[in-house]
N, C-alpha and C. Protein backbone atom coordinates (compact mmCIF):
# COMPACT_ATOMS: atom_id res chain seq x y z
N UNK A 1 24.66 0.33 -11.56
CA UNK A 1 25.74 -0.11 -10.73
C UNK A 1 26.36 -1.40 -11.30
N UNK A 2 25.67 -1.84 -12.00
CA UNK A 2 26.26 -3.39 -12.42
C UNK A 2 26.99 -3.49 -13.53
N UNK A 3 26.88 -2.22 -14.70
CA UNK A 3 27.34 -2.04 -15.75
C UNK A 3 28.58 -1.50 -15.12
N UNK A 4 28.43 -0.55 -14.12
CA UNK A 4 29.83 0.05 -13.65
C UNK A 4 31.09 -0.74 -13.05
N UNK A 5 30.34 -1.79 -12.72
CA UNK A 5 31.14 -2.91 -11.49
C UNK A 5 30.31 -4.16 -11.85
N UNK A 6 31.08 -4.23 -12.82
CA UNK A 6 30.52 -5.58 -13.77
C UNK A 6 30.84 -7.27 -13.09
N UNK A 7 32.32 -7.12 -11.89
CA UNK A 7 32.83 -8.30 -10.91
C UNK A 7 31.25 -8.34 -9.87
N UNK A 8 30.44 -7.37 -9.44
CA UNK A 8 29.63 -7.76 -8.20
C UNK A 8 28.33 -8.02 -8.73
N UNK A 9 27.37 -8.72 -7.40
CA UNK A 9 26.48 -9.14 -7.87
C UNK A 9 25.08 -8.01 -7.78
N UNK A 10 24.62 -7.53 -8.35
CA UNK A 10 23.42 -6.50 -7.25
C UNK A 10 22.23 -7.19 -7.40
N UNK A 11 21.69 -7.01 -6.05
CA UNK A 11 20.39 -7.80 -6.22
C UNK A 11 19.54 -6.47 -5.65
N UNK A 12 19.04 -6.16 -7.00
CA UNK A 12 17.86 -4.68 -7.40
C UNK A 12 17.06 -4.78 -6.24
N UNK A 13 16.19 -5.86 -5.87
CA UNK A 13 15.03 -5.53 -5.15
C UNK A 13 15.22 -6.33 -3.74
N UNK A 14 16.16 -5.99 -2.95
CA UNK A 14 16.35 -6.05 -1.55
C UNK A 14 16.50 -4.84 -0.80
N UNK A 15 16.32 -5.18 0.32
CA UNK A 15 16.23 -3.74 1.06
C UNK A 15 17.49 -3.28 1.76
N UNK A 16 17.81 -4.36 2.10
CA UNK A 16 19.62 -4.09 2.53
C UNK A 16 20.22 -5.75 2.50
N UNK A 17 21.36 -5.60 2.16
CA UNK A 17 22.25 -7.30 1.53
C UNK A 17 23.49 -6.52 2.76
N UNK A 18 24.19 -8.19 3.31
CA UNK A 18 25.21 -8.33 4.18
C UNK A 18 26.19 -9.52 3.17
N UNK A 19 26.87 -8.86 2.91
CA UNK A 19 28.34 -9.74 2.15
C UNK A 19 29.75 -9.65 2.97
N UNK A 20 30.36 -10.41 3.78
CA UNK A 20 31.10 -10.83 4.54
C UNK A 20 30.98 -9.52 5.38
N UNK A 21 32.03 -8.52 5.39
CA UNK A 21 31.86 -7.26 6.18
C UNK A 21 31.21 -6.07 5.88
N UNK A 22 30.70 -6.09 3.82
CA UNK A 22 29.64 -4.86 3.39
C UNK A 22 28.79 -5.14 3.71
N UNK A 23 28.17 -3.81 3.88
CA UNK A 23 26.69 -3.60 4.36
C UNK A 23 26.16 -3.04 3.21
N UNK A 24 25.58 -3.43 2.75
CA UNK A 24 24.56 -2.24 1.06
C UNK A 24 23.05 -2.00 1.65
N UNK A 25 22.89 -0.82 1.03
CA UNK A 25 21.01 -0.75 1.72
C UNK A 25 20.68 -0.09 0.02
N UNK A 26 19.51 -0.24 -0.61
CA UNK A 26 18.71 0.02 -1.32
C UNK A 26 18.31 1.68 -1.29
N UNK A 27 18.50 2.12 -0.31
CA UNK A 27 18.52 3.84 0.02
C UNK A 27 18.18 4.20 0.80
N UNK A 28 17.74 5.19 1.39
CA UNK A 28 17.66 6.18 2.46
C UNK A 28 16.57 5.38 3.55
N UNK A 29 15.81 5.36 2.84
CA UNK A 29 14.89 4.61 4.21
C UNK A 29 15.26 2.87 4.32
N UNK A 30 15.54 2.18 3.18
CA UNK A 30 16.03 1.13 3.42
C UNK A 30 17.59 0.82 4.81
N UNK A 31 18.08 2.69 4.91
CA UNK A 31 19.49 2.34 5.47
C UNK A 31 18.73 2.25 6.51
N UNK A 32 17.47 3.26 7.54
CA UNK A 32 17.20 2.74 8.05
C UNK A 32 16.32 1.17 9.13
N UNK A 33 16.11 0.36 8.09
CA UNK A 33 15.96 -0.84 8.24
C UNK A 33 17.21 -1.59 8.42
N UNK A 34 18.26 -1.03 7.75
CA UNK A 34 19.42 -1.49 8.04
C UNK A 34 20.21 -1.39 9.38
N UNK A 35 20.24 0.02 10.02
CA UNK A 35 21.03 -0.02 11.14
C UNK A 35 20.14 -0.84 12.47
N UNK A 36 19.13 -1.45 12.30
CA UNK A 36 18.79 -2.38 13.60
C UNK A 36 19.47 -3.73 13.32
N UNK A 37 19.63 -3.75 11.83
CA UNK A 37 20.34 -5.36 11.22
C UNK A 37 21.73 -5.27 11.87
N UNK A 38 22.34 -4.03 11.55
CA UNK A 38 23.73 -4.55 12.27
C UNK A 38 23.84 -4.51 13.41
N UNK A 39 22.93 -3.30 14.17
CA UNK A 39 22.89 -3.94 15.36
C UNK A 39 22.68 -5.29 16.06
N UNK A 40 22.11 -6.12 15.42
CA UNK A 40 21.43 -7.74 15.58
C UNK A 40 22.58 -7.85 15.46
N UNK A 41 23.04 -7.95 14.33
CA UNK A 41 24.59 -8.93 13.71
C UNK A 41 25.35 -8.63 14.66
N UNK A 42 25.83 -7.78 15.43
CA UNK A 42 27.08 -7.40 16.39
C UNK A 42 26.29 -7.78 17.55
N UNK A 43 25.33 -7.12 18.35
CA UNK A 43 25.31 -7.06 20.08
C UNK A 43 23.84 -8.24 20.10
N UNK A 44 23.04 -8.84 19.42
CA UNK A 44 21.86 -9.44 19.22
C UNK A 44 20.55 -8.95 19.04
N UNK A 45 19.29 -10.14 19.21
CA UNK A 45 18.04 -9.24 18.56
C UNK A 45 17.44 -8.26 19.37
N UNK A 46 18.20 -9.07 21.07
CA UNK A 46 17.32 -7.89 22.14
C UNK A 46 17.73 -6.27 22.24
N UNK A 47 19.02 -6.10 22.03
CA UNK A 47 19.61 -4.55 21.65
C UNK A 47 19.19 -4.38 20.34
N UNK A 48 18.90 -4.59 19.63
CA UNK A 48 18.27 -4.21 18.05
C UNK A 48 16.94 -3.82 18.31
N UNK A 49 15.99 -4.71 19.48
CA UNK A 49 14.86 -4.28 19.60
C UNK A 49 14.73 -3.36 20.54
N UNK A 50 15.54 -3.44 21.01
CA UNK A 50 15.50 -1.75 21.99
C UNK A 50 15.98 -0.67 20.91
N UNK A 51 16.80 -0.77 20.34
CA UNK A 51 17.21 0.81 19.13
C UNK A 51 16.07 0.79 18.87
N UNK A 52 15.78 -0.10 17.75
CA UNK A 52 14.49 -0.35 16.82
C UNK A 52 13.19 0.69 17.94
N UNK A 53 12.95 0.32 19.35
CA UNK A 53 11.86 1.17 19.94
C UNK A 53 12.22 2.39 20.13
N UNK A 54 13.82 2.57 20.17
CA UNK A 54 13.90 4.04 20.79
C UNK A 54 14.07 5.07 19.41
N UNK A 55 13.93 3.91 18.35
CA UNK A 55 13.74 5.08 17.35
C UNK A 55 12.33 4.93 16.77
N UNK A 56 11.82 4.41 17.48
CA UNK A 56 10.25 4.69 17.30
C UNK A 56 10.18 3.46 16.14
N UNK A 57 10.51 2.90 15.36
CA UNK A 57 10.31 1.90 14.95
C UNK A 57 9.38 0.86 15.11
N UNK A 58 8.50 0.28 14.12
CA UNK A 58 7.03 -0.72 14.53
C UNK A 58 7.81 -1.20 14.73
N UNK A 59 9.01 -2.34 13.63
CA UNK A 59 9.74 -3.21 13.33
C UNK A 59 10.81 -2.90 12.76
N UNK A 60 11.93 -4.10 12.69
CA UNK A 60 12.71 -3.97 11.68
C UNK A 60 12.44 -4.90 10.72
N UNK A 61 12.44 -4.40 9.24
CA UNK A 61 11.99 -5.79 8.27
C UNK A 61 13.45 -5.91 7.75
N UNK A 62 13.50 -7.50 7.64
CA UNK A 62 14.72 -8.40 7.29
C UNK A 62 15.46 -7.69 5.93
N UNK A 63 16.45 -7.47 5.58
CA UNK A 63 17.16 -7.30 4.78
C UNK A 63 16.80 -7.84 3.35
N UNK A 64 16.70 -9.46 3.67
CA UNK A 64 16.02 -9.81 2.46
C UNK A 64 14.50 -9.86 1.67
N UNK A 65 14.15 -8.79 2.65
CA UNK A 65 12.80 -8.70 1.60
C UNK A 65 13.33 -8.04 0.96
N UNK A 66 11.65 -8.38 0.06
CA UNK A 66 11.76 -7.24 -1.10
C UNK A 66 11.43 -5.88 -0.89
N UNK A 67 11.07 -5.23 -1.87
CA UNK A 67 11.14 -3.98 -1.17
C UNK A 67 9.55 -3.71 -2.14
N UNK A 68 8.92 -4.12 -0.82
CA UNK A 68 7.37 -4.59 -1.20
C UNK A 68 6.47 -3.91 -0.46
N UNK A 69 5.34 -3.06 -0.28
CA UNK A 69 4.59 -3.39 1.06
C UNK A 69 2.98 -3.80 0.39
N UNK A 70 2.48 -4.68 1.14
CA UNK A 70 1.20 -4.81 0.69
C UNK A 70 -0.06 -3.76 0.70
N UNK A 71 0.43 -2.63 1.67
CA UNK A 71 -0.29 -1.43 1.92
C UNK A 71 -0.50 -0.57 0.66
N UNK A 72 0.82 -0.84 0.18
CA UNK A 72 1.42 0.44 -1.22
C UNK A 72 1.24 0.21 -2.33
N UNK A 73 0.86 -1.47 -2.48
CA UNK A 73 0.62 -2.03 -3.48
C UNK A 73 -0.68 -1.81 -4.02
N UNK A 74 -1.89 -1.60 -2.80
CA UNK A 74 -3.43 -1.72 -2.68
C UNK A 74 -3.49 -0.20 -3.20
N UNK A 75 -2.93 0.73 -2.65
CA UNK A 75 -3.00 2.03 -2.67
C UNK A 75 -4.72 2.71 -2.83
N UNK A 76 -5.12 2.79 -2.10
CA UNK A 76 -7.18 2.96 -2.58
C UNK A 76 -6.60 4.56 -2.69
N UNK A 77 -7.88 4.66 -3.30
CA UNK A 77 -8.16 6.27 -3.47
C UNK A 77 -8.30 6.73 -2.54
N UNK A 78 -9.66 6.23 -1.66
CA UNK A 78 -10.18 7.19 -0.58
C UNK A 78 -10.08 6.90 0.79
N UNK A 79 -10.05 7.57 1.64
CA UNK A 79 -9.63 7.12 3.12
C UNK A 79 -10.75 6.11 3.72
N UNK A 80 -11.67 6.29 3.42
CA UNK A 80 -12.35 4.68 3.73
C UNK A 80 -11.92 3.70 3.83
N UNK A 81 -11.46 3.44 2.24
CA UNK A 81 -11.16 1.97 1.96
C UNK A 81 -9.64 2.19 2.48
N UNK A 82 -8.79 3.18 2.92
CA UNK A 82 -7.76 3.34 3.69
C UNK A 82 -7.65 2.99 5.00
N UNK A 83 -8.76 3.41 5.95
CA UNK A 83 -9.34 2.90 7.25
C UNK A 83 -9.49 1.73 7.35
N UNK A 84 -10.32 1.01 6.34
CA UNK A 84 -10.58 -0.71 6.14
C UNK A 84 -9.31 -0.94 6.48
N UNK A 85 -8.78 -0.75 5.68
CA UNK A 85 -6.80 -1.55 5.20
C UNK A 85 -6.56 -1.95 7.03
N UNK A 86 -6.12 0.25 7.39
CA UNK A 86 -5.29 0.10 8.72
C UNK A 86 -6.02 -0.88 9.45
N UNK A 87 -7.76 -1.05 9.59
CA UNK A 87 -8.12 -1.75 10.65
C UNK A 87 -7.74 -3.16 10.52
N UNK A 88 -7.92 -3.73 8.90
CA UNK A 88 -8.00 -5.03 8.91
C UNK A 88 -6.15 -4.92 9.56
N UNK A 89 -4.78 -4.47 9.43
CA UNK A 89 -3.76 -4.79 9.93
C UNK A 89 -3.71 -4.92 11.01
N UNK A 90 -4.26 -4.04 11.38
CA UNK A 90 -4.27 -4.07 13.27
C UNK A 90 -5.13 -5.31 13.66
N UNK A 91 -5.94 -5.89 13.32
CA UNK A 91 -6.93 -6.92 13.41
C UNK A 91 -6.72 -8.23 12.78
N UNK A 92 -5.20 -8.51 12.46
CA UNK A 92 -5.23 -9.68 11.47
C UNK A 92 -5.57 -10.83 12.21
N UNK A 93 -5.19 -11.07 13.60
CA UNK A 93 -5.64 -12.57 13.51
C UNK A 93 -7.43 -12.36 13.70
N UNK A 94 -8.07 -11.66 13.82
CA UNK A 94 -9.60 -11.36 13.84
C UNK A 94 -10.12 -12.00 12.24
N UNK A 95 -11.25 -12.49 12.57
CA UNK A 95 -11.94 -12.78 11.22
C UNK A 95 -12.08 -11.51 10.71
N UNK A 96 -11.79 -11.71 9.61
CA UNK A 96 -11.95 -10.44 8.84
C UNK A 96 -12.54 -10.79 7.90
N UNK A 97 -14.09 -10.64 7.75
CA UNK A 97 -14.66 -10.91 6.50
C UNK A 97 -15.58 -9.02 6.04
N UNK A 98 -16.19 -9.63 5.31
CA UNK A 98 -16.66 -8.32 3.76
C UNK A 98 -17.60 -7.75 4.99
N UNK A 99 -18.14 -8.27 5.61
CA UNK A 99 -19.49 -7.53 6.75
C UNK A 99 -18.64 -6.51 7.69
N UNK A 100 -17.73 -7.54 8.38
CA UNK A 100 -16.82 -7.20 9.36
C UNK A 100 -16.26 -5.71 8.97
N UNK A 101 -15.48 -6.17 8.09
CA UNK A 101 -14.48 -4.64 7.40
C UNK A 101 -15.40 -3.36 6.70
N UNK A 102 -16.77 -4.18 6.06
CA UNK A 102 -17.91 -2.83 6.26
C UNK A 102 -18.40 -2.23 7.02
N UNK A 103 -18.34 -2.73 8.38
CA UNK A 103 -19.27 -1.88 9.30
C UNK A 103 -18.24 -0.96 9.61
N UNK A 104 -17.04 -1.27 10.01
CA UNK A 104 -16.06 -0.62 10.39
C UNK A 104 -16.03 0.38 9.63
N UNK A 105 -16.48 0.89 8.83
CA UNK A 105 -16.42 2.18 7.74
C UNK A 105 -17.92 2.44 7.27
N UNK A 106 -18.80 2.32 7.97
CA UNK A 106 -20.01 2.21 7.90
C UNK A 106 -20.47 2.78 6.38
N UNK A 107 -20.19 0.98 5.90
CA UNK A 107 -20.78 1.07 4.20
C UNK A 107 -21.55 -0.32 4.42
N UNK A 108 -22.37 -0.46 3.43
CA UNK A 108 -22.97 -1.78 3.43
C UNK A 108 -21.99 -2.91 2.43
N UNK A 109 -22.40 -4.15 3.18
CA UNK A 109 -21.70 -5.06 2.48
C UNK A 109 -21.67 -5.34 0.73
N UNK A 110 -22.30 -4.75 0.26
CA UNK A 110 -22.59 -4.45 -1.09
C UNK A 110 -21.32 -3.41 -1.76
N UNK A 111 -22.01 -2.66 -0.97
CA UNK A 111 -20.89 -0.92 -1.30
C UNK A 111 -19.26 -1.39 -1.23
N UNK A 112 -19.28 -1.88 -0.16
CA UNK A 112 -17.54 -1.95 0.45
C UNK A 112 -16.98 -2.85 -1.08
N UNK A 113 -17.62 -3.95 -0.81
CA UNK A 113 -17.13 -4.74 -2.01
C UNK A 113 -16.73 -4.11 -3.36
N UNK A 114 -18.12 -3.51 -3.75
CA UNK A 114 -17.90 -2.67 -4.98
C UNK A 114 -16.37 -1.64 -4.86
N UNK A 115 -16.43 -1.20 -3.41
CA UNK A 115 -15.82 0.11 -4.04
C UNK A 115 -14.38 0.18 -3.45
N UNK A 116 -13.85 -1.01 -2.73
CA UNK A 116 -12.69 -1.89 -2.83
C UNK A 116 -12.14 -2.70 -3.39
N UNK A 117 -12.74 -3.26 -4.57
CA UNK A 117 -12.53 -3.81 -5.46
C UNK A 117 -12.09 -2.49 -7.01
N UNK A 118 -12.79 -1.73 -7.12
CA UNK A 118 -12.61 -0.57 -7.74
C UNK A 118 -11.67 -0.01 -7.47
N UNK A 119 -11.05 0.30 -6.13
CA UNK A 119 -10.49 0.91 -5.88
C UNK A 119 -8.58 0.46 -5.83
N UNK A 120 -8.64 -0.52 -5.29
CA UNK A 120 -7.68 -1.19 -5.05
C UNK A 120 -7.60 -2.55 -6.14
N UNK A 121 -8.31 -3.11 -7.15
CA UNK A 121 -8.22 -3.70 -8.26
C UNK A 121 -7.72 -5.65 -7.47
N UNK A 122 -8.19 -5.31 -6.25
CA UNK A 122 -8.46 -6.76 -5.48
C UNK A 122 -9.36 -6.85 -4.59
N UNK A 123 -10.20 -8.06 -4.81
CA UNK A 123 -11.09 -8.28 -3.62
C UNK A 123 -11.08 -8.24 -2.99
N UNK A 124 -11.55 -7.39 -1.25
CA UNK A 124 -11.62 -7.65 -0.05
C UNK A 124 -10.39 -8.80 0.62
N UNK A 125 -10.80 -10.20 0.37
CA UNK A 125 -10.45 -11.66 0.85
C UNK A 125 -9.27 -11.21 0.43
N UNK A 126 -8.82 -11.65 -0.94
CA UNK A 126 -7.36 -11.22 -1.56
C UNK A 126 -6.53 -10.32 -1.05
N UNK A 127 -7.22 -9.28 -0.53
CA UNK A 127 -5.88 -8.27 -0.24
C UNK A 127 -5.81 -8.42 1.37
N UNK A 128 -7.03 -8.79 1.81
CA UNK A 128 -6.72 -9.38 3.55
C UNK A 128 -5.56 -10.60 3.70
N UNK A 129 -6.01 -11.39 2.81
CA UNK A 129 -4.92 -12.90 2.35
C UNK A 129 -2.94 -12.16 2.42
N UNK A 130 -3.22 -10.80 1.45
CA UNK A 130 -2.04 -10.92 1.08
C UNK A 130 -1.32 -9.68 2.44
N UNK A 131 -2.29 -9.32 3.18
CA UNK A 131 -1.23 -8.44 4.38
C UNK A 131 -1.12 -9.48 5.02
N UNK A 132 -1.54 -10.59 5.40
CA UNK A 132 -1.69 -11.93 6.33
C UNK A 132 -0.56 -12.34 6.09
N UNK A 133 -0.25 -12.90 4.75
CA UNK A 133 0.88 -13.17 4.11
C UNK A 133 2.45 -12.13 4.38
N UNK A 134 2.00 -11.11 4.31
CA UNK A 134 2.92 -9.60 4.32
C UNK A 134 3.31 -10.14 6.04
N UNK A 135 2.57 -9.54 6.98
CA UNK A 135 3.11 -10.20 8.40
C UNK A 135 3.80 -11.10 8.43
N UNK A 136 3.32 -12.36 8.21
CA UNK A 136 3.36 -13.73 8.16
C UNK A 136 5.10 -13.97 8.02
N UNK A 137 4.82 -12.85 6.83
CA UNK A 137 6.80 -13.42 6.26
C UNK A 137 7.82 -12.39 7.30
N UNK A 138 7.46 -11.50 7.50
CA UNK A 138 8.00 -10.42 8.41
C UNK A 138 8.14 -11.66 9.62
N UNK A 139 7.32 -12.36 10.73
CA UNK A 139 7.53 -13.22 11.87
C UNK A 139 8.61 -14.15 11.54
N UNK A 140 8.06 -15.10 10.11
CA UNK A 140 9.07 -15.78 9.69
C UNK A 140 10.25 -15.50 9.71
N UNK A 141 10.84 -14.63 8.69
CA UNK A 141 12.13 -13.94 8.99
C UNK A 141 12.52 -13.86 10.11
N UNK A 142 12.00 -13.18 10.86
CA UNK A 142 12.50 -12.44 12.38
C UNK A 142 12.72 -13.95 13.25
N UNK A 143 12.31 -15.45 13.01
CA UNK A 143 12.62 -16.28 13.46
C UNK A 143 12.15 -16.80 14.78
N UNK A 144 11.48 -15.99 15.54
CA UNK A 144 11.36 -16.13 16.87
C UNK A 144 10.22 -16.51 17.44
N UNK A 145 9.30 -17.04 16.56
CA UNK A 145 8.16 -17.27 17.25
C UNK A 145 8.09 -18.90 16.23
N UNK A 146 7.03 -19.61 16.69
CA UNK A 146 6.96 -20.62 16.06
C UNK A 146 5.64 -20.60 14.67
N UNK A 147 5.52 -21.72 14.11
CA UNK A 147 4.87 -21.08 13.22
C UNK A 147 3.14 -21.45 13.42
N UNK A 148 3.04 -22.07 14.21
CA UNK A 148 1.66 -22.09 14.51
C UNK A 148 1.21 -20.91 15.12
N UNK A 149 2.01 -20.15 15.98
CA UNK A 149 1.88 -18.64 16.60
C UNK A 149 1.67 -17.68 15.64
N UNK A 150 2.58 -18.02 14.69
CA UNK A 150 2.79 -16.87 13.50
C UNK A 150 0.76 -17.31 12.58
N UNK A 151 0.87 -18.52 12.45
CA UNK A 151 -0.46 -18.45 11.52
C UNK A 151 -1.83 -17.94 12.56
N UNK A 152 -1.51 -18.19 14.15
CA UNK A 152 -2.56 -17.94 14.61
C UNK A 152 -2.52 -15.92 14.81
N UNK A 153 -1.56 -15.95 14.74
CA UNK A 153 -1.57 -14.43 15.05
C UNK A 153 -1.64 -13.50 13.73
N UNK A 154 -1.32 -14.31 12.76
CA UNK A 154 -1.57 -13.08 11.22
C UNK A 154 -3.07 -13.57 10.95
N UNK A 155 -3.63 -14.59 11.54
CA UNK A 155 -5.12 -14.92 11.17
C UNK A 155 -5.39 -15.65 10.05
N UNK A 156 -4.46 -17.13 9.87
CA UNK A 156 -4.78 -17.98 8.92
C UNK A 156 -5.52 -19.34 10.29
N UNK A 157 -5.52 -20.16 9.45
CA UNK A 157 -6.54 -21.26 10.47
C UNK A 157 -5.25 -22.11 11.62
N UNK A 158 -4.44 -22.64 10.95
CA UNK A 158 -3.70 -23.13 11.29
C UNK A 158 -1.86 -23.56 10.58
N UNK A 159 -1.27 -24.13 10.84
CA UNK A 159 0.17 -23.51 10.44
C UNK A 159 0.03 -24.48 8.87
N UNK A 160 -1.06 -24.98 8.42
CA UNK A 160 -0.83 -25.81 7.58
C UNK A 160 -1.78 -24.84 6.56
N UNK A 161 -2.58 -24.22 7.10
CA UNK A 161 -3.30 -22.90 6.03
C UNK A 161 -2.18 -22.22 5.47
N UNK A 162 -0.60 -21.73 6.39
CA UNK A 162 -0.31 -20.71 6.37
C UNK A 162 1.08 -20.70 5.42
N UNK A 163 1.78 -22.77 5.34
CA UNK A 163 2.13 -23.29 4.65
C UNK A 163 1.62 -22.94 3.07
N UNK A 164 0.26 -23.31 2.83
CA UNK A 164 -0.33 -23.19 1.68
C UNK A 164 -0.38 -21.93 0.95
N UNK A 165 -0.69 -21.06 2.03
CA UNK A 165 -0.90 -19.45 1.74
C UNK A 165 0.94 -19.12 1.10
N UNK A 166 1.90 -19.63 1.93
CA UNK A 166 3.16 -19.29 1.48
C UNK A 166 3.57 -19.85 0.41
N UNK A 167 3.39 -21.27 0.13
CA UNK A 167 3.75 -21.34 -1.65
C UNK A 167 2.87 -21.14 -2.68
N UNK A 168 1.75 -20.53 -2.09
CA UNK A 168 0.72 -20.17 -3.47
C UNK A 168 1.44 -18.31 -3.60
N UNK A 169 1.89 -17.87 -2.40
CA UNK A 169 2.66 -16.12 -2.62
C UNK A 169 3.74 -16.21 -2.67
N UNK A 170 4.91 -16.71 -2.13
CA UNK A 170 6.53 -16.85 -2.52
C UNK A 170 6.47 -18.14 -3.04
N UNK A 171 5.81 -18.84 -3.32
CA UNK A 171 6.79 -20.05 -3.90
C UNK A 171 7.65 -20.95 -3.40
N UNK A 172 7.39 -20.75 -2.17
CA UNK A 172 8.46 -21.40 -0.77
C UNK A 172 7.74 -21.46 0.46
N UNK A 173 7.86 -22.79 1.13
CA UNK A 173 7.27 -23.17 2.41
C UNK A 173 7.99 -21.98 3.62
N UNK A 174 7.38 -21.48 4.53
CA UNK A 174 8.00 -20.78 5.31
C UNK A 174 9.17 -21.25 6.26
N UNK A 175 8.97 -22.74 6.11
CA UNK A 175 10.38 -23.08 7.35
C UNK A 175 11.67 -23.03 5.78
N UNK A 176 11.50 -22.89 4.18
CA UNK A 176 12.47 -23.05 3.66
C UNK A 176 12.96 -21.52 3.92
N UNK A 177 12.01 -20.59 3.96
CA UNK A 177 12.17 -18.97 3.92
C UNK A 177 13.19 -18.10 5.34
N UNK A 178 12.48 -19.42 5.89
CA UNK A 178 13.28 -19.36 7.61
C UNK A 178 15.15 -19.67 7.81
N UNK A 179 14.87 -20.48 7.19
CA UNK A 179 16.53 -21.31 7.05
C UNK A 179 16.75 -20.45 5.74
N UNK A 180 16.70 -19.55 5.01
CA UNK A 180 17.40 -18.61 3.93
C UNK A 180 18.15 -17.27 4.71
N UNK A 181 16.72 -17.11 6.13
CA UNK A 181 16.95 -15.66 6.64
C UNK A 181 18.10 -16.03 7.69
N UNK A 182 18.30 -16.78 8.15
CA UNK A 182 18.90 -17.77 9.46
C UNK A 182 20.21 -17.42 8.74
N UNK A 183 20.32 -18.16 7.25
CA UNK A 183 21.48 -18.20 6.60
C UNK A 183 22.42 -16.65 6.35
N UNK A 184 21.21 -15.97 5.78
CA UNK A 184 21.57 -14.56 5.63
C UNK A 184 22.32 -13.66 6.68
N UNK A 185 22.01 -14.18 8.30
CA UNK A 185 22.09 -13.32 8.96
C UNK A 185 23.62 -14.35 9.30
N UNK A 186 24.05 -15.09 9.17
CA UNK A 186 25.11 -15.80 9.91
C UNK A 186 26.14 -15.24 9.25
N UNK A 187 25.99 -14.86 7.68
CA UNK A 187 27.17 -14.52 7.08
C UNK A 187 27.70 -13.11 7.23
């Protein structure tokens, strides 16, 4: 597209971009992440979150992510270490340590390690860290909660863990990530 229309800018790995009155989405399932955005942009977030439920929707994720998921990234082989995953999401602000996420799949703390690490080519901690993170930026974006809520509810210690956790994974404090999405959505 950029060779074709060499005047615009494309930015490859977003999920849907708002430029004064275009709307662009990344494709088919990205459009739908998109139509709760314009709904926000025109009538606000509370009619967006009603579409967003009546189309069955968990969420809507912000436009400017990437077009990332931490689920897809881990990808395990076997539904075990698949079960681990869903539980540890559903469970993020829960301690989630190597015992915890083994029993839940009744392996020993030995096994799980081994064969999540094998499987998914990250440690246990690491890939719990990085859906924590994955939420984390999803609340951020969405703007509406504060950020001590956001660290207590994705399950970091406190909003200054969750600070740290965000420029060691984006490279950016979450209130700078906040005022980008704020920005995004005004234009």
């Amino acid at each position: 597209m950029q060779q074709r229309h060499p005047d615009i800018q494309v930015e490859a790995d977003r999920i849907f971009i708002l430029d004064g009155p275009y709307w662009t989405s990344a494709g088919m399932t990205a459009a739908i992440d998109m139509a709760p955005g314009t709904v926000e942009k025109d009538l606000g977030p509370e009619v967006a979150r009603s579409v967003a439920h009546r189309l069955v929707m968990h969420h809507r994720r912000a436009g400017g992510q990437t077009q990332h998921s931490e689920l897809l990234e881990l990808a395990p082989r076997s539904d075990r270490i698949q079960q681990a995953l869903d539980y540890a999401k559903r469970h993020l602000s829960d301690a989630l340590g190597v015992e915890h996420l083994a029993e839940q799949i009744n392996l020993s703390t030995r096994q799980f390690s081994r064969i999540f690490t094998a499987e998914t080519g990250q440690s246990p901690a690491k890939a719990i860290e990085a859906l924590r993170l994955e939420a984390a930026r999803v609340m951020v974006e969405q703007g509406r909660l504060p950020l001590d809520v956001i660290a207590r509810e994705t399950g970091f210690r406190d909003r200054r863990h969750l600070r740290e956790a965000y420029l060691r994974g984006f490279g950016v404090a979450p209130q700078a990530m906040r005022r980008q999405s704020r920005s995004r959505l005004a234009t």
